[in-house]
C-alpha atoms as a PDB file:
ATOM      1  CA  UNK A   1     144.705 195.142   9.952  1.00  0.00           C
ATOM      2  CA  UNK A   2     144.327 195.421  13.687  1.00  0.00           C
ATOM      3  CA  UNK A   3     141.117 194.378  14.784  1.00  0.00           C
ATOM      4  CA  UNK A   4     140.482 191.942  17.341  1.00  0.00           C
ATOM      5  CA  UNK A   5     139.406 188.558  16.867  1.00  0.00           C
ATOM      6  CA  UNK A   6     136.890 188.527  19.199  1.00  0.00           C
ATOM      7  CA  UNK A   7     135.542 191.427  16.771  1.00  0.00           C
ATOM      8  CA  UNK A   8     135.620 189.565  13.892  1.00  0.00           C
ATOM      9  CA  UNK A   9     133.335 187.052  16.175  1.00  0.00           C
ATOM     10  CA  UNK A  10     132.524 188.134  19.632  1.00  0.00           C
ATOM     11  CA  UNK A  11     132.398 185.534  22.385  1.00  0.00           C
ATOM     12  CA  UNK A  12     128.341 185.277  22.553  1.00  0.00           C
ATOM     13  CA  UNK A  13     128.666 184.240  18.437  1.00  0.00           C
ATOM     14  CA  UNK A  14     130.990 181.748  19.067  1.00  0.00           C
ATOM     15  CA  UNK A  15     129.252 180.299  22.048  1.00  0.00           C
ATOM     16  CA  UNK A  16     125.609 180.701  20.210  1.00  0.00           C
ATOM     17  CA  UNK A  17     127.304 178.492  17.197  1.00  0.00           C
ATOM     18  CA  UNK A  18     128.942 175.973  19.849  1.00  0.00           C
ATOM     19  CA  UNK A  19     129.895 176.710  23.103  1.00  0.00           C
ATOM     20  CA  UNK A  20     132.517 173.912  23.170  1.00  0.00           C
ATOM     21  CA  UNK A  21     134.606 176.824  21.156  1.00  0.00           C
ATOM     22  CA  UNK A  22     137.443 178.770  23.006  1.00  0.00           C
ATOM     23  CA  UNK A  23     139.720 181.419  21.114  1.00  0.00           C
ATOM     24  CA  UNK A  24     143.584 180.405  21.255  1.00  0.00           C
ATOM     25  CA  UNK A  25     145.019 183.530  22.433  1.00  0.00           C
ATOM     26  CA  UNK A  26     148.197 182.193  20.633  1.00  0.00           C
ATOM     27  CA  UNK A  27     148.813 180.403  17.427  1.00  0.00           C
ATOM     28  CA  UNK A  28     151.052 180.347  14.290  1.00  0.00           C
ATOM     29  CA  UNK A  29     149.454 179.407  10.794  1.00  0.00           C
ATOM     30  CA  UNK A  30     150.752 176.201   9.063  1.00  0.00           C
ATOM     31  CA  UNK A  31     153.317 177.303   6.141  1.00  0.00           C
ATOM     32  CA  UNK A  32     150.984 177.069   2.753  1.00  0.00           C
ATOM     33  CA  UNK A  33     147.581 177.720   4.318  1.00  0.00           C
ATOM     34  CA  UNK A  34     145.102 180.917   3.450  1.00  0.00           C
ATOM     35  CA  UNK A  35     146.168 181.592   7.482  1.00  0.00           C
ATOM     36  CA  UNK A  36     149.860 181.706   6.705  1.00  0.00           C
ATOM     37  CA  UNK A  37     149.151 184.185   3.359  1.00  0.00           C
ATOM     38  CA  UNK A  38     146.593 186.541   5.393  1.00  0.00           C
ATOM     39  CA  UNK A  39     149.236 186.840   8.292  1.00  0.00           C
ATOM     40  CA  UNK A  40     151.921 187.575   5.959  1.00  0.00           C
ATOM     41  CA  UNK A  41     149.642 190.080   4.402  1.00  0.00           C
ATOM     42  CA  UNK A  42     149.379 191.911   7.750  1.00  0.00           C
ATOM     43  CA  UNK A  43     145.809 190.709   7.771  1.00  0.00           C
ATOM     44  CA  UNK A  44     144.253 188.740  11.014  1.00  0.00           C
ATOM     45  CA  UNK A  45     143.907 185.346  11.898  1.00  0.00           C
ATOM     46  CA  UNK A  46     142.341 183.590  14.462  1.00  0.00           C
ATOM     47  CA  UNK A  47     141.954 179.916  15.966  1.00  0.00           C
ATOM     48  CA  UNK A  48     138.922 178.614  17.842  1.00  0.00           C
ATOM     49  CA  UNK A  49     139.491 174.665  19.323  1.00  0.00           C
ATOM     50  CA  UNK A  50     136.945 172.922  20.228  1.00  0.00           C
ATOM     51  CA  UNK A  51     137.704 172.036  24.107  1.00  0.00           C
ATOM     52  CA  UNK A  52     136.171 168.747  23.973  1.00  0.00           C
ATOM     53  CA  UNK A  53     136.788 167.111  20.187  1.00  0.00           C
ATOM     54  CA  UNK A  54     139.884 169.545  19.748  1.00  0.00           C
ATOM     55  CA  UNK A  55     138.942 170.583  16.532  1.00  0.00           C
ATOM     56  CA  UNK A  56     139.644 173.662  15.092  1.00  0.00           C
ATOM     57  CA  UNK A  57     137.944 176.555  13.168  1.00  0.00           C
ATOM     58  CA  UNK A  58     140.307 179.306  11.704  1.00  0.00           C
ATOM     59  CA  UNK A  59     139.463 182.279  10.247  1.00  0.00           C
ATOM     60  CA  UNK A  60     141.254 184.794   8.321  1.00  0.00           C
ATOM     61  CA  UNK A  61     140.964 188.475   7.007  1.00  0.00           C
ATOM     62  CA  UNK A  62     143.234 190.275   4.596  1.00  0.00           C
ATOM     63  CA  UNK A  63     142.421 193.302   2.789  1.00  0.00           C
ATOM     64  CA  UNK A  64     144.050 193.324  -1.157  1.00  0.00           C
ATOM     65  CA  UNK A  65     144.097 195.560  -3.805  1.00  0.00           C
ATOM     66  CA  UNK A  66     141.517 194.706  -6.608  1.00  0.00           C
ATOM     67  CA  UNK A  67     143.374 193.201  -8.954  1.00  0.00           C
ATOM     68  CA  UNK A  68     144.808 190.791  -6.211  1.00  0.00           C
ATOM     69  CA  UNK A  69     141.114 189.834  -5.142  1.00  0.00           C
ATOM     70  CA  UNK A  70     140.654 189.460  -8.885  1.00  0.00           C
ATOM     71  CA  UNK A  71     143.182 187.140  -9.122  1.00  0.00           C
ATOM     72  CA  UNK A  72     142.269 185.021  -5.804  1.00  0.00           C
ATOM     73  CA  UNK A  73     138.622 185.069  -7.106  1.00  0.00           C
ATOM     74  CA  UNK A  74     139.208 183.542  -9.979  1.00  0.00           C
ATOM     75  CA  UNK A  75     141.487 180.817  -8.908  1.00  0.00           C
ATOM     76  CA  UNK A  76     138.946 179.608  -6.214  1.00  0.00           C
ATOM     77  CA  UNK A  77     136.221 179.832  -8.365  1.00  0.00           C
ATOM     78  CA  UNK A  78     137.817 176.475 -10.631  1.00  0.00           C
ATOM     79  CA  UNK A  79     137.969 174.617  -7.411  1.00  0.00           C
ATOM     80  CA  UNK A  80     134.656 175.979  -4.882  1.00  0.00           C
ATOM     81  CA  UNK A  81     131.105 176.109  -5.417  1.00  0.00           C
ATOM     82  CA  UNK A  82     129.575 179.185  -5.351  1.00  0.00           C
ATOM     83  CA  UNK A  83     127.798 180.213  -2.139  1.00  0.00           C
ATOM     84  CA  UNK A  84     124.685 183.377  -3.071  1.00  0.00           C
ATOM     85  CA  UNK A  85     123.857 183.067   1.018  1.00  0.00           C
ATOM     86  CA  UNK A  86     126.451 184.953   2.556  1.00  0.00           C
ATOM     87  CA  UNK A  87     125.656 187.894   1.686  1.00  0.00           C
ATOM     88  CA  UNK A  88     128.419 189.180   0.053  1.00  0.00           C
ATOM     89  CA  UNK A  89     130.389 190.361  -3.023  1.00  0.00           C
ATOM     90  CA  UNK A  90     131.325 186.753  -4.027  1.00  0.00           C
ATOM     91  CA  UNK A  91     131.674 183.650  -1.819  1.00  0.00           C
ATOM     92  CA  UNK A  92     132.568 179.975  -2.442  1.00  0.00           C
ATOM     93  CA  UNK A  93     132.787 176.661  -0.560  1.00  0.00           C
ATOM     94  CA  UNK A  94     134.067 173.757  -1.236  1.00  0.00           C
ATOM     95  CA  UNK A  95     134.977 170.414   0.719  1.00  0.00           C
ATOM     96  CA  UNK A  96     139.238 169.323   0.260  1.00  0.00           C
ATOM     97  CA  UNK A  97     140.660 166.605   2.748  1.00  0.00           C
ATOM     98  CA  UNK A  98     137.617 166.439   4.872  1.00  0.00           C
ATOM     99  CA  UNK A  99     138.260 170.892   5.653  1.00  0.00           C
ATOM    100  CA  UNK A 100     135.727 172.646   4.648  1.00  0.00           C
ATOM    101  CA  UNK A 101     136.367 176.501   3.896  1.00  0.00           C
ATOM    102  CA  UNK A 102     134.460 179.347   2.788  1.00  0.00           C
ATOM    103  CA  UNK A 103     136.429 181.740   0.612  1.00  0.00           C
ATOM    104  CA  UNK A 104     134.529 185.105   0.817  1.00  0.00           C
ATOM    105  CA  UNK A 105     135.136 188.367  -1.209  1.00  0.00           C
ATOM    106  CA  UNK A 106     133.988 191.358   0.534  1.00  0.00           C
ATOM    107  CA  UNK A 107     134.648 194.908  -0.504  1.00  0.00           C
ATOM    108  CA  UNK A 108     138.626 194.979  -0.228  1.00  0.00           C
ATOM    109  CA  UNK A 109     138.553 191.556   1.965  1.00  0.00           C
ATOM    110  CA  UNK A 110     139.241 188.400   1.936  1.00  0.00           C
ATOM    111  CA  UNK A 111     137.887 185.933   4.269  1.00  0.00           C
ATOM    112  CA  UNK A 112     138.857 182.342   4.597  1.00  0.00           C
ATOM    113  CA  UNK A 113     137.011 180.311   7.189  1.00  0.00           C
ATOM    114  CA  UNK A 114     138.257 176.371   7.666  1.00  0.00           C
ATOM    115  CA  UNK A 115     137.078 173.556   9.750  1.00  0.00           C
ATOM    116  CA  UNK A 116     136.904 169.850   9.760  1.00  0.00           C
ATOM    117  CA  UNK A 117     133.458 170.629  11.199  1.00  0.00           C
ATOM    118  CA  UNK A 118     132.152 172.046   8.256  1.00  0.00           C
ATOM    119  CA  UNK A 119     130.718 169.890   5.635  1.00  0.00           C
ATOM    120  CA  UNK A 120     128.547 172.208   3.799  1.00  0.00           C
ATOM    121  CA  UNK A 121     128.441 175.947   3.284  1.00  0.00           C
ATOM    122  CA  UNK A 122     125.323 176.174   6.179  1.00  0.00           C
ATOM    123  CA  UNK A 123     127.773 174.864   8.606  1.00  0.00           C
ATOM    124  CA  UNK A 124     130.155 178.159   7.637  1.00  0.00           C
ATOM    125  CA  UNK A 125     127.247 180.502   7.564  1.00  0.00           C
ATOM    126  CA  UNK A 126     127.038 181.639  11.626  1.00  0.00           C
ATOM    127  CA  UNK A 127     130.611 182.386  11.485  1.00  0.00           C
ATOM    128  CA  UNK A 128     131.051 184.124   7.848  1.00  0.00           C
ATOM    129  CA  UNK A 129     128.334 186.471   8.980  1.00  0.00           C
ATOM    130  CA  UNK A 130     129.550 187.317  12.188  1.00  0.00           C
ATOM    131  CA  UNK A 131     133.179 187.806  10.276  1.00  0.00           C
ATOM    132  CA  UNK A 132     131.585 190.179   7.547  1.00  0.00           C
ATOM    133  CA  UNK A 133     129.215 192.130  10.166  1.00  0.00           C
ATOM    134  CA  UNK A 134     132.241 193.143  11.647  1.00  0.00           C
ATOM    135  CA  UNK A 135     134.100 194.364   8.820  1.00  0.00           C
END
């Protein structure tokens, strides 16, 4: 995939959701993370830091094959609540070591958006719709 992060969520999203949010122009995905598996699936991946509390939201895109999103679907269904808001295909959110992520299933996506500043799936919302507006 080759689309731009700032596509996935433009500058004036970020800064509408918190304008303490900057987009790392560089960073590497932790080994083990949805990040790490998106980037390795040629998908895209993007950090936003916080400037002033330094934490992080990352998001991640990777398109799969359907039996692949099958797969993914049902595995985070067993561990994520299911999220009807976001407008898409399927979507699920769940809470793990104070990170909160949103696992979305769009069309041929997958989206994965973490952040210790999420705590429910509202918190998620601005971003996952900016990230499947885009796509």
């Amino acid at each position: 995939m080759d689309v731009p992060c700032t596509s996935l969520v433009s500058l004036q999203a970020m800064y509408d959701y918190n304008p303490n949010f900057s987009l790392l122009g560089s960073w590497t995905p932790d080994a083990g993370t949805p990040a790490a598996e998106a980037d390795a699936a040629q998908g895209v991946v993007c950090r936003w830091q916080n400037g002033t509390s330094g934490e992080t939201i990352d998001i991640s895109v990777a398109s799969f094959d359907r039996d692949t999103l099958e797969a993914k679907a049902n595995a985070t269904n067993g561990s994520s609540t299911m999220v009807p808001t976001y407008g898409s295909d399927e979507a699920y959110f769940a809470v793990t070591g104070g990170v909160g992520e949103a696992v979305v299933f769009h069309g041929a996506y997958w989206v994965v958006v973490r952040s210790v500043a999420f705590f429910e799936p509202g918190d998620a919302e601005p971003i996952v719709a900016s990230v499947l507006a885009a796509l």
